[in-house]
Protein backbone atom coordinates (compact mmCIF):
# COMPACT_ATOMS: atom_id res chain seq x y z
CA UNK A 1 -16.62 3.20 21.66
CA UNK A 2 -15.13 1.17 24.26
CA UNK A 3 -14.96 1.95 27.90
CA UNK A 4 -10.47 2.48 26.86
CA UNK A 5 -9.15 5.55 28.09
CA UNK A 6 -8.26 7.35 25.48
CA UNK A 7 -4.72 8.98 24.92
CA UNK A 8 -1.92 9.23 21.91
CA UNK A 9 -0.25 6.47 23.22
CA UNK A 10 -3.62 4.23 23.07
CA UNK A 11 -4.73 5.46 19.81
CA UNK A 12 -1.46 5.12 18.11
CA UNK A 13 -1.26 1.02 19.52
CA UNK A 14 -4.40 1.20 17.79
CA UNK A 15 -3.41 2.82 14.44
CA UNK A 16 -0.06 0.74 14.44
CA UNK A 17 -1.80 -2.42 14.87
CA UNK A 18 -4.69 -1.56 12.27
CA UNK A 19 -1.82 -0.31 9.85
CA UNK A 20 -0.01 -3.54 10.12
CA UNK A 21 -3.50 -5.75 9.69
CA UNK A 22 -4.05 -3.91 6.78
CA UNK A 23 -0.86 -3.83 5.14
CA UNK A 24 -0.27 -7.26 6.01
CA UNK A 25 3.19 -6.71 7.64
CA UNK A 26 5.49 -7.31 10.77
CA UNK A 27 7.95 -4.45 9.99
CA UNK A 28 8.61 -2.53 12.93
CA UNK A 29 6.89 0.76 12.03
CA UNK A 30 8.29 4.35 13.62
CA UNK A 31 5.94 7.03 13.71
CA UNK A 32 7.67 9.18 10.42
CA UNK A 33 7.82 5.84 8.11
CA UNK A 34 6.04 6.57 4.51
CA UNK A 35 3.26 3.87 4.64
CA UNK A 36 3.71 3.95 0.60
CA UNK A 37 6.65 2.12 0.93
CA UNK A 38 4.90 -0.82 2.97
CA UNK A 39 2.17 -0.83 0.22
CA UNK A 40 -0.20 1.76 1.29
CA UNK A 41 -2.63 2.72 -1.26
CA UNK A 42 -5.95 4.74 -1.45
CA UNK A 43 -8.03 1.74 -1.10
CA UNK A 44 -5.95 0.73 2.10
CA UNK A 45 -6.46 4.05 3.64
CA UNK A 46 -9.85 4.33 2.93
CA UNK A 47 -10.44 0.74 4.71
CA UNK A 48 -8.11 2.23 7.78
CA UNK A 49 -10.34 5.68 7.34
CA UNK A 50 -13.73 3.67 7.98
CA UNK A 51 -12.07 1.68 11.04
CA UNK A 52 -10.86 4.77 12.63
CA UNK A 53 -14.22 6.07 12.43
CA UNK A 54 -15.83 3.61 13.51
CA UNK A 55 -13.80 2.55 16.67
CA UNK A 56 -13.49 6.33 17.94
CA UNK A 57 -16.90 7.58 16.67
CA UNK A 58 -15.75 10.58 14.65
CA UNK A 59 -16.24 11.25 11.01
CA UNK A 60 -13.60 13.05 8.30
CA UNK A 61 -14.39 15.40 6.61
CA UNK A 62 -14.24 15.29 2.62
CA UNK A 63 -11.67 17.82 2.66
CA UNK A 64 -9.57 15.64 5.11
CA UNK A 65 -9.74 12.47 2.81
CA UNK A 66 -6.36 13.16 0.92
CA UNK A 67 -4.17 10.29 0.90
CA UNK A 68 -1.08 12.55 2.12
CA UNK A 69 -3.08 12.90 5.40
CA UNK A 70 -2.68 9.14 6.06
CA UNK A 71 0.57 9.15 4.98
CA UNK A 72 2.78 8.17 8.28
CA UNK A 73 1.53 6.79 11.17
CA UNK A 74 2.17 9.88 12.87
CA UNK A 75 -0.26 12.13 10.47
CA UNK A 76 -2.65 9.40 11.00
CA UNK A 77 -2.68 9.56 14.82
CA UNK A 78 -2.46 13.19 14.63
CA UNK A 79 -5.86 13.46 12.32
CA UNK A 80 -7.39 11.10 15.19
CA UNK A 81 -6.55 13.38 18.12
CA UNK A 82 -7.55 16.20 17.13
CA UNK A 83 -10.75 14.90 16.18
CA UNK A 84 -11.45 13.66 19.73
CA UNK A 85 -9.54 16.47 21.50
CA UNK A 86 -7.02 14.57 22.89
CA UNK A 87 -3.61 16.43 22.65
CA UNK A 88 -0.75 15.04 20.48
CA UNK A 89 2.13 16.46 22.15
CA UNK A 90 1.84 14.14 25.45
């Protein structure tokens, strides 16, 4: 992982701009927007799944891999943090 000091606001630039790069979109995208309606799919998320775990190093769980989970940007970031132990709330 790089040297980036790692906080929500950092890791949801991150997740925004890997959500737009895989969706293939410009559209502004607020934190509660349904990713479904952008085009996100299984095989999307699963492609955002492996870059998330491989920028920040952590690994989901099986359990964790339901597509609900990656629905919003928002449950995305919020799956990410508390994988590294960096609080959401802030």
């Amino acid at each position: 992982m790089s040297q980036t000091i790692l906080n929500k606001d950092s890791i949801t630039d991150f997740v925004r701009n890997m959500v737009k790069e895989v969706l293939q979109t410009d559209e502004a995208l607020t934190e509660d927007k349904e990713l479904a309606s952008l085009g996100m799919d299984s095989f999307n998320s699963m492609n955002l799944v492996i870059e998330f775990e491989t920028r920040f190093e952590i690994v989901f769980d099986d359990e964790e891999l339901l597509f609900e989970n990656f629905a919003t940007l928002r449950s995305m970031v919020d799956r990410i943090c508390a994988k590294l132990g960096v609080d959401s709330l802030t």
